[in-house]
Each structure stands twice: as structure tokens, then as C-alpha cells.
C-alpha atoms as a PDB file:
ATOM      1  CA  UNK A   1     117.861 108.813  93.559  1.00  0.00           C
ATOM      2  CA  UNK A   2     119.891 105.967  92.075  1.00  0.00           C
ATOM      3  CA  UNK A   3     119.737 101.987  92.579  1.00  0.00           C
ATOM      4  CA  UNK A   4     122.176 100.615  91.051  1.00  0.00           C
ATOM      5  CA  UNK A   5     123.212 102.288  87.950  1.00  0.00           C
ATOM      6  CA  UNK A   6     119.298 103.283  87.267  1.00  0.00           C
ATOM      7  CA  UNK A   7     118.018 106.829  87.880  1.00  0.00           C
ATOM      8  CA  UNK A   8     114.721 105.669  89.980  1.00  0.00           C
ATOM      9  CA  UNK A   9     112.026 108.655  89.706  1.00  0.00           C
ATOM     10  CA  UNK A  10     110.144 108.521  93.220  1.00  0.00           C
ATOM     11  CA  UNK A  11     107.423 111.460  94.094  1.00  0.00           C
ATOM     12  CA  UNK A  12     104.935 112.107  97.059  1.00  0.00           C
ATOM     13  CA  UNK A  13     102.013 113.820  95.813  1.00  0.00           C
ATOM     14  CA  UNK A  14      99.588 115.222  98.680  1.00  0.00           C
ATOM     15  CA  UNK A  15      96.043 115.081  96.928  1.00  0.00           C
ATOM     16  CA  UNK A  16      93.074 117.517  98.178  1.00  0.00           C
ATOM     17  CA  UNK A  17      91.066 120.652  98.557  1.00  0.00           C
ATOM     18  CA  UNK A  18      91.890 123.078 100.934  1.00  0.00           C
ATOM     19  CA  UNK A  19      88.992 124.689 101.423  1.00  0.00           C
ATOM     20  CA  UNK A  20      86.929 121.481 102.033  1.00  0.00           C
ATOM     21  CA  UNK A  21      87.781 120.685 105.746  1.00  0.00           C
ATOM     22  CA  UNK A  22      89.213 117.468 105.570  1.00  0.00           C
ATOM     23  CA  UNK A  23      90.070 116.925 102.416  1.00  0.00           C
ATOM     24  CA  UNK A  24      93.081 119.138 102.585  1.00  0.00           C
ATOM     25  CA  UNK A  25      94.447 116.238 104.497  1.00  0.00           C
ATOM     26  CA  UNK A  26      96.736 115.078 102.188  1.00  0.00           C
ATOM     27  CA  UNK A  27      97.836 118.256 101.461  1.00  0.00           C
ATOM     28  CA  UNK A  28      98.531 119.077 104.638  1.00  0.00           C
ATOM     29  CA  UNK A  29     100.261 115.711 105.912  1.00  0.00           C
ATOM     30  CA  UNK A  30     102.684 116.512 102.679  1.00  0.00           C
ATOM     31  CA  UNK A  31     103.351 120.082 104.277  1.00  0.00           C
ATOM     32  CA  UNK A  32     103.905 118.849 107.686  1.00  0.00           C
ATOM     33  CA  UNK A  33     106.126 115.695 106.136  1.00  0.00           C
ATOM     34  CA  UNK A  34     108.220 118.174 104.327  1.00  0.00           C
ATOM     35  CA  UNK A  35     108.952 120.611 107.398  1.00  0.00           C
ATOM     36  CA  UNK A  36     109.672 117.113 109.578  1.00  0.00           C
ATOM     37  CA  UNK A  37     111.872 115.203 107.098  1.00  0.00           C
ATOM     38  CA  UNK A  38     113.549 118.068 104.982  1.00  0.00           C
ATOM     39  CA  UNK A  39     116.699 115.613 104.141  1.00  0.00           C
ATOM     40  CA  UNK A  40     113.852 113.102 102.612  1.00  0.00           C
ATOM     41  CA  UNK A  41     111.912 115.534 100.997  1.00  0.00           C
ATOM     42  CA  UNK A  42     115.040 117.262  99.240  1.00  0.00           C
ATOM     43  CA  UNK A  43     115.774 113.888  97.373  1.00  0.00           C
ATOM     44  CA  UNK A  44     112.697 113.197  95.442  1.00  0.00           C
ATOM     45  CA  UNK A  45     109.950 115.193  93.472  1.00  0.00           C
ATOM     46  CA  UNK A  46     107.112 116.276  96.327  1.00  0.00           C
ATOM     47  CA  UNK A  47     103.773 117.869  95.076  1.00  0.00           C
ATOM     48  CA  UNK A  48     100.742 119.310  96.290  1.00  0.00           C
ATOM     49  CA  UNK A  49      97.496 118.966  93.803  1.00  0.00           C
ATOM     50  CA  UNK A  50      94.534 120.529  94.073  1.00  0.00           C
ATOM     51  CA  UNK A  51      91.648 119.462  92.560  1.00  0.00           C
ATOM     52  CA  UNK A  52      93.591 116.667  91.152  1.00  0.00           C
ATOM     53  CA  UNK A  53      91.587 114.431  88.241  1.00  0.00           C
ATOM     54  CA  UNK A  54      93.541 113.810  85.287  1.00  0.00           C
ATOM     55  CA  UNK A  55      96.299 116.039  86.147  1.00  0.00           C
ATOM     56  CA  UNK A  56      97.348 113.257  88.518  1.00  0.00           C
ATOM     57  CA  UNK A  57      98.135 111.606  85.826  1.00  0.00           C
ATOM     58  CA  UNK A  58     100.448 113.889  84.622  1.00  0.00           C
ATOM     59  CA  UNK A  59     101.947 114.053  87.666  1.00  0.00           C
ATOM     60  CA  UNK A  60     102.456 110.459  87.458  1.00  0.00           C
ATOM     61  CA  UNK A  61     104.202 110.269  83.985  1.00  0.00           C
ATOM     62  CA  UNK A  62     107.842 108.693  84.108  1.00  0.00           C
ATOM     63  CA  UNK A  63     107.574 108.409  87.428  1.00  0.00           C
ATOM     64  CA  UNK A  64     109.698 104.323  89.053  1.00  0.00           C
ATOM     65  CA  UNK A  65     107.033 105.082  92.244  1.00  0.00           C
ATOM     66  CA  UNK A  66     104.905 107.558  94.306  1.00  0.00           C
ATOM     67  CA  UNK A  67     103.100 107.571  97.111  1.00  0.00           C
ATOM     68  CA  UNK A  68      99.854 109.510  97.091  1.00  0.00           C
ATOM     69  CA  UNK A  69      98.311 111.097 100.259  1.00  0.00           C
ATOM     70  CA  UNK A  70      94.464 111.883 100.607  1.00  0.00           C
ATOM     71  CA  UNK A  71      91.447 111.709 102.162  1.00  0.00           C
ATOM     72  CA  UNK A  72      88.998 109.385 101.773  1.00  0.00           C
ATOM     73  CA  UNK A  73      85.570 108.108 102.663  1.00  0.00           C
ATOM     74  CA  UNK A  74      85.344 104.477 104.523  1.00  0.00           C
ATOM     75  CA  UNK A  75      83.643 102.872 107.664  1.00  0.00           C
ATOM     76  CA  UNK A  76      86.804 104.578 110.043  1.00  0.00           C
ATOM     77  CA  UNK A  77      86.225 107.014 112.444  1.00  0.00           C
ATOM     78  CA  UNK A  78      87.866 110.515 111.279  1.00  0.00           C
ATOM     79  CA  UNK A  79      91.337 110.599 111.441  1.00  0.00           C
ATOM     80  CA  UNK A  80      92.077 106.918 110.635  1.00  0.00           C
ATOM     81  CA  UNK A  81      94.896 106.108 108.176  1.00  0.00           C
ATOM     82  CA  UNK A  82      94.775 103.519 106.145  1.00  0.00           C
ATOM     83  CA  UNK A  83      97.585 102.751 103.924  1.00  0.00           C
ATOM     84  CA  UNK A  84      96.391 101.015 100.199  1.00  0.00           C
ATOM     85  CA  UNK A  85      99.533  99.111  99.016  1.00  0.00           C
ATOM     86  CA  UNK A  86     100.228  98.751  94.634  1.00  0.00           C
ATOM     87  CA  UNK A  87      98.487  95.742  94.348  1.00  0.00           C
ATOM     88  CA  UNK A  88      95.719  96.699  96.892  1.00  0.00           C
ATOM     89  CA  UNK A  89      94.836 100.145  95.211  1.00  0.00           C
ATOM     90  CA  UNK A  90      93.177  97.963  91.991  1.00  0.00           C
ATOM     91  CA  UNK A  91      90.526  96.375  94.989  1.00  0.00           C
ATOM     92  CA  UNK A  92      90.008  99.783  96.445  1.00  0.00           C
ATOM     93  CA  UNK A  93      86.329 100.142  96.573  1.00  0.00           C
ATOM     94  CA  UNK A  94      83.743 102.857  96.002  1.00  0.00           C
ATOM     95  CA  UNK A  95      82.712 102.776 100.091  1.00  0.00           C
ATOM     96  CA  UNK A  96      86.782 103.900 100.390  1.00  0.00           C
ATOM     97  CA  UNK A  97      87.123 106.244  97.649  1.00  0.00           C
ATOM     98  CA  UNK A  98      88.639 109.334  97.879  1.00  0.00           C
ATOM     99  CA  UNK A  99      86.598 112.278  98.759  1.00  0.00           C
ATOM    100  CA  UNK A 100      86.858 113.780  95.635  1.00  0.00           C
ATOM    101  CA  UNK A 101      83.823 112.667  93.468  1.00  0.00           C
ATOM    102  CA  UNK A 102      86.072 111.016  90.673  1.00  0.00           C
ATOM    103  CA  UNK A 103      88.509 109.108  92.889  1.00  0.00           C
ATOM    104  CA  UNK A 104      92.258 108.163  92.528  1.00  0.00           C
ATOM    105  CA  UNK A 105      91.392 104.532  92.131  1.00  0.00           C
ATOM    106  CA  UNK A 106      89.274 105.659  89.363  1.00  0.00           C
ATOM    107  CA  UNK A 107      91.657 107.863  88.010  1.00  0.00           C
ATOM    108  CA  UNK A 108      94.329 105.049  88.004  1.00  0.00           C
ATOM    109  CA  UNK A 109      92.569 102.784  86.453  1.00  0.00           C
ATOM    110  CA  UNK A 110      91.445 105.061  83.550  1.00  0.00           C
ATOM    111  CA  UNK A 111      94.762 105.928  83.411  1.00  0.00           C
ATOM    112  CA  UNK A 112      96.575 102.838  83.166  1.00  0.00           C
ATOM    113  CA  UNK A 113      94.667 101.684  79.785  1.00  0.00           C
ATOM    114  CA  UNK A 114      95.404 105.335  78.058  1.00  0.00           C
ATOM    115  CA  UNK A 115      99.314 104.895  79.472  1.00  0.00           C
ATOM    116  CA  UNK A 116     100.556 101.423  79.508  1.00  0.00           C
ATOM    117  CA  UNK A 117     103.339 102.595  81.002  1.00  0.00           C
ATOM    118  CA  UNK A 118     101.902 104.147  84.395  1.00  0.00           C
ATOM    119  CA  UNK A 119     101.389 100.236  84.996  1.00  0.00           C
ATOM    120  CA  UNK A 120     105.026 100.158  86.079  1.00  0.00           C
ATOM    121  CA  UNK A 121     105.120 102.869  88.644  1.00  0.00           C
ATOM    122  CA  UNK A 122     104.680 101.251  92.203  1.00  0.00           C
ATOM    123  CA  UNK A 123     102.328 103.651  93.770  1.00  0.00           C
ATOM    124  CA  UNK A 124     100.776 103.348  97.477  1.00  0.00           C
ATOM    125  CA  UNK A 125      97.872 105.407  98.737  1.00  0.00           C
ATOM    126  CA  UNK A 126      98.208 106.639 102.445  1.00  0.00           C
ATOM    127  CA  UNK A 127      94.325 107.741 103.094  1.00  0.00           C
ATOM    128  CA  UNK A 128      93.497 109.503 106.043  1.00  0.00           C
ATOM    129  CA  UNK A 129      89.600 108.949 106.814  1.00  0.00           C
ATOM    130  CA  UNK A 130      87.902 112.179 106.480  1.00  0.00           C
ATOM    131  CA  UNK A 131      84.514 113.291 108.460  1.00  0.00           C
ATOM    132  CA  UNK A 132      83.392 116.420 107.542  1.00  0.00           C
ATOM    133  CA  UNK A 133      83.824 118.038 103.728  1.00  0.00           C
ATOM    134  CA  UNK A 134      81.865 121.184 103.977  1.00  0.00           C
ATOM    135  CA  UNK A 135      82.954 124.514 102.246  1.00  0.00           C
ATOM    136  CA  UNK A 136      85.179 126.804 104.039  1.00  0.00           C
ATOM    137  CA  UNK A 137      85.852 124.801 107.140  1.00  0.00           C
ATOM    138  CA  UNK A 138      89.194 123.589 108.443  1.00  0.00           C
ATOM    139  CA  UNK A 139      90.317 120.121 109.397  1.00  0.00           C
ATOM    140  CA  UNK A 140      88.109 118.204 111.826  1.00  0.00           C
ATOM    141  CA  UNK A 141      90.115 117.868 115.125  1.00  0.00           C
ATOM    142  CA  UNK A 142      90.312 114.085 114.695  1.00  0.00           C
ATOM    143  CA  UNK A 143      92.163 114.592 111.291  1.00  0.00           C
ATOM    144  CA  UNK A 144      94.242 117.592 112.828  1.00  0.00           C
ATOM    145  CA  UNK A 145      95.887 115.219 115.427  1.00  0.00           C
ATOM    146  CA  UNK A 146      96.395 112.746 112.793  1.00  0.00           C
ATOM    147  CA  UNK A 147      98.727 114.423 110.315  1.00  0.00           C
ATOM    148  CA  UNK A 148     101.637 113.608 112.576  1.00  0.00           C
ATOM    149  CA  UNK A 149     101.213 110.144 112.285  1.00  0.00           C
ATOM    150  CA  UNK A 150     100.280 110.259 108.607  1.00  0.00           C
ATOM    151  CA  UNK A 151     103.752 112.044 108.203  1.00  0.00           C
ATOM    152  CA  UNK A 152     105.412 109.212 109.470  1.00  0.00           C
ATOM    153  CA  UNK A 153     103.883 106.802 107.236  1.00  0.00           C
ATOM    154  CA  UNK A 154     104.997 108.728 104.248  1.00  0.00           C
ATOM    155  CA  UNK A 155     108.670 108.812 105.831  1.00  0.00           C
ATOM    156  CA  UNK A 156     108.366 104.718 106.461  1.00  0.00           C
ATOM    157  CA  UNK A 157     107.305 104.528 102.866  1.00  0.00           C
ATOM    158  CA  UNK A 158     110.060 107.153 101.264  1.00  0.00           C
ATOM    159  CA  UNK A 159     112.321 105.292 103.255  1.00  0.00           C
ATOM    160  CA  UNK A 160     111.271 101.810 102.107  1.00  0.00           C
ATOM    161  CA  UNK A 161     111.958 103.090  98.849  1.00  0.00           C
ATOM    162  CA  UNK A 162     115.625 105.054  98.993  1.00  0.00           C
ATOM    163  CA  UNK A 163     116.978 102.121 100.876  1.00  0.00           C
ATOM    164  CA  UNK A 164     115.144  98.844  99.610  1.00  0.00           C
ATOM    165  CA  UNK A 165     116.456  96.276 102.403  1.00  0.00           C
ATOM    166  CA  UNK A 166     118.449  93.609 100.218  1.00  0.00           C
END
């Protein structure tokens, strides 16, 4: 993707566990985004990450922008999205933290004093509120019928980001 005469480096990055009910939300809304907006999903770097701690950060590295999809914990009802903006995701609390145990938030913020540089990628969180995490079990139904929607979001925000309005 260019802007100007600069290569820009943009990723979505679905975050999760699939074998943790709704935590493979992310992972799934990435799956479902990619099947629904092939054209968008051929022109920048799309990844699915299990179990993602630090290798998120890897994932990160070099990158101009990405937008991260996962579940999270938060006073919603299951299925909710919320949608954490760059200079929201440094205020995102504990009660909204992803439903991994070591969060992204966490993870962001450890990893932007070991990389300076990560400070300049422009990364949004779309978090789809999660209700039930047990082993082995699928998606709730709530978060099932929200993965459509959550697909759109991340084509609003890909969008947003091949063709900045001017």
C-alpha cells in the first residue's frame, strides 16, 4: 500500500483461542472479514494469533498501522463491539482487558518501552465482548451473530486507512 511515495505497512491481526468459546472471536471475525472483503484483505498483511503474548509484538514490528481484533471482558452484554481507538488503547482498563490473562493493552505497553519504535504504529483494537471462556466450547450465540458486524468494522477501519479522506 503506498501514500504518497511511502510504502505504508498496514496489518489486521485477529487475536484469540479457538478452543475457548469466545475468545476465538477475533479470530474468527478475521476469517469471516477475509472471505467478505477478499479485494481488502489481498492488499495488506492479515494474521491470525493464537495464544498471542509477546509474539504480538513481533507481529507488530515495522508495521505504519494495524488493527487488532479480540475478545475482551467489560460491563457489555456478549456480543458487543467496542472499538478502542490509538490514543484510547493507553486508558484501556483492567475491567476491559482482553480475555487472555496478560492483555494486549498490557502487552503494548510493555512493548512500547522495549521498542521505541512500535510507538509510531497507529493501532486500533476492535473488541468484541465475550461471555463464556470455557474449554472446548464454541462461540456463545450472542458473539456468533456478531462477527458480521465486527467484519464490517474492520473493513470501515482498513478502509479509513487505504484511502485517508484528504
Amino acid at each position: 500500500m503506498r501514500i504518497g511515495f511511502k510504502k505504508v505497512e498496514i496489518a489486521v491481526i485477529g487475536i484469540g483461542q479457538s478452543l475457548r468459546g469466545d475468545d476465538a472471536a477475533g479470530l474468527e471475525s478475521v476469517r469471516l472479514w477475509q472471505a467478505l472483503h477478499p479485494a481488502s484483505a489481498s492488499r495488506i498483511s492479515v494474521e491470525l494469533c493464537e495464544l498471542p503474548g509477546l509474539t504480538l509484538l513481533d507481529l507488530l514490528d515495522g508495521l505504519d498501522a494495524a488493527i487488532l481484533v479480540d475478545a475482551v471482558h467489560g460491563p457489555f452484554t456478549p456480543g458487543h463491539l467496542v472499538r478502542v481507538g490509538p490514543d484510547e488503547l493507553a486508558a484501556f482498563t483492567p475491567d476491559s482487558q482482553s480475555a487472555h490473562g496478560w492483555g494486549v493493552a498490557e502487552t503494548l505497553s510493555l512493548g512500547r518501552s522495549l521498542y521505541p519504535a512500535l510507538a509510531q504504529c497507529r493501532i486500533t483494537l476492535i473488541g468484541i465482548t465475550g461471555g463464556q471462556f470455557d474449554l472446548g466450547a464454541g462461540l456463545s450465540p450472542e458473539v456468533q451473530t456478531s462477527l458480521r458486524e465486527a467484519a464490517s468494522r474492520i473493513e470501515e477501519e482498513v478502509q479509513s486507512l487505504i484511502n485517508p479522506v484528504k
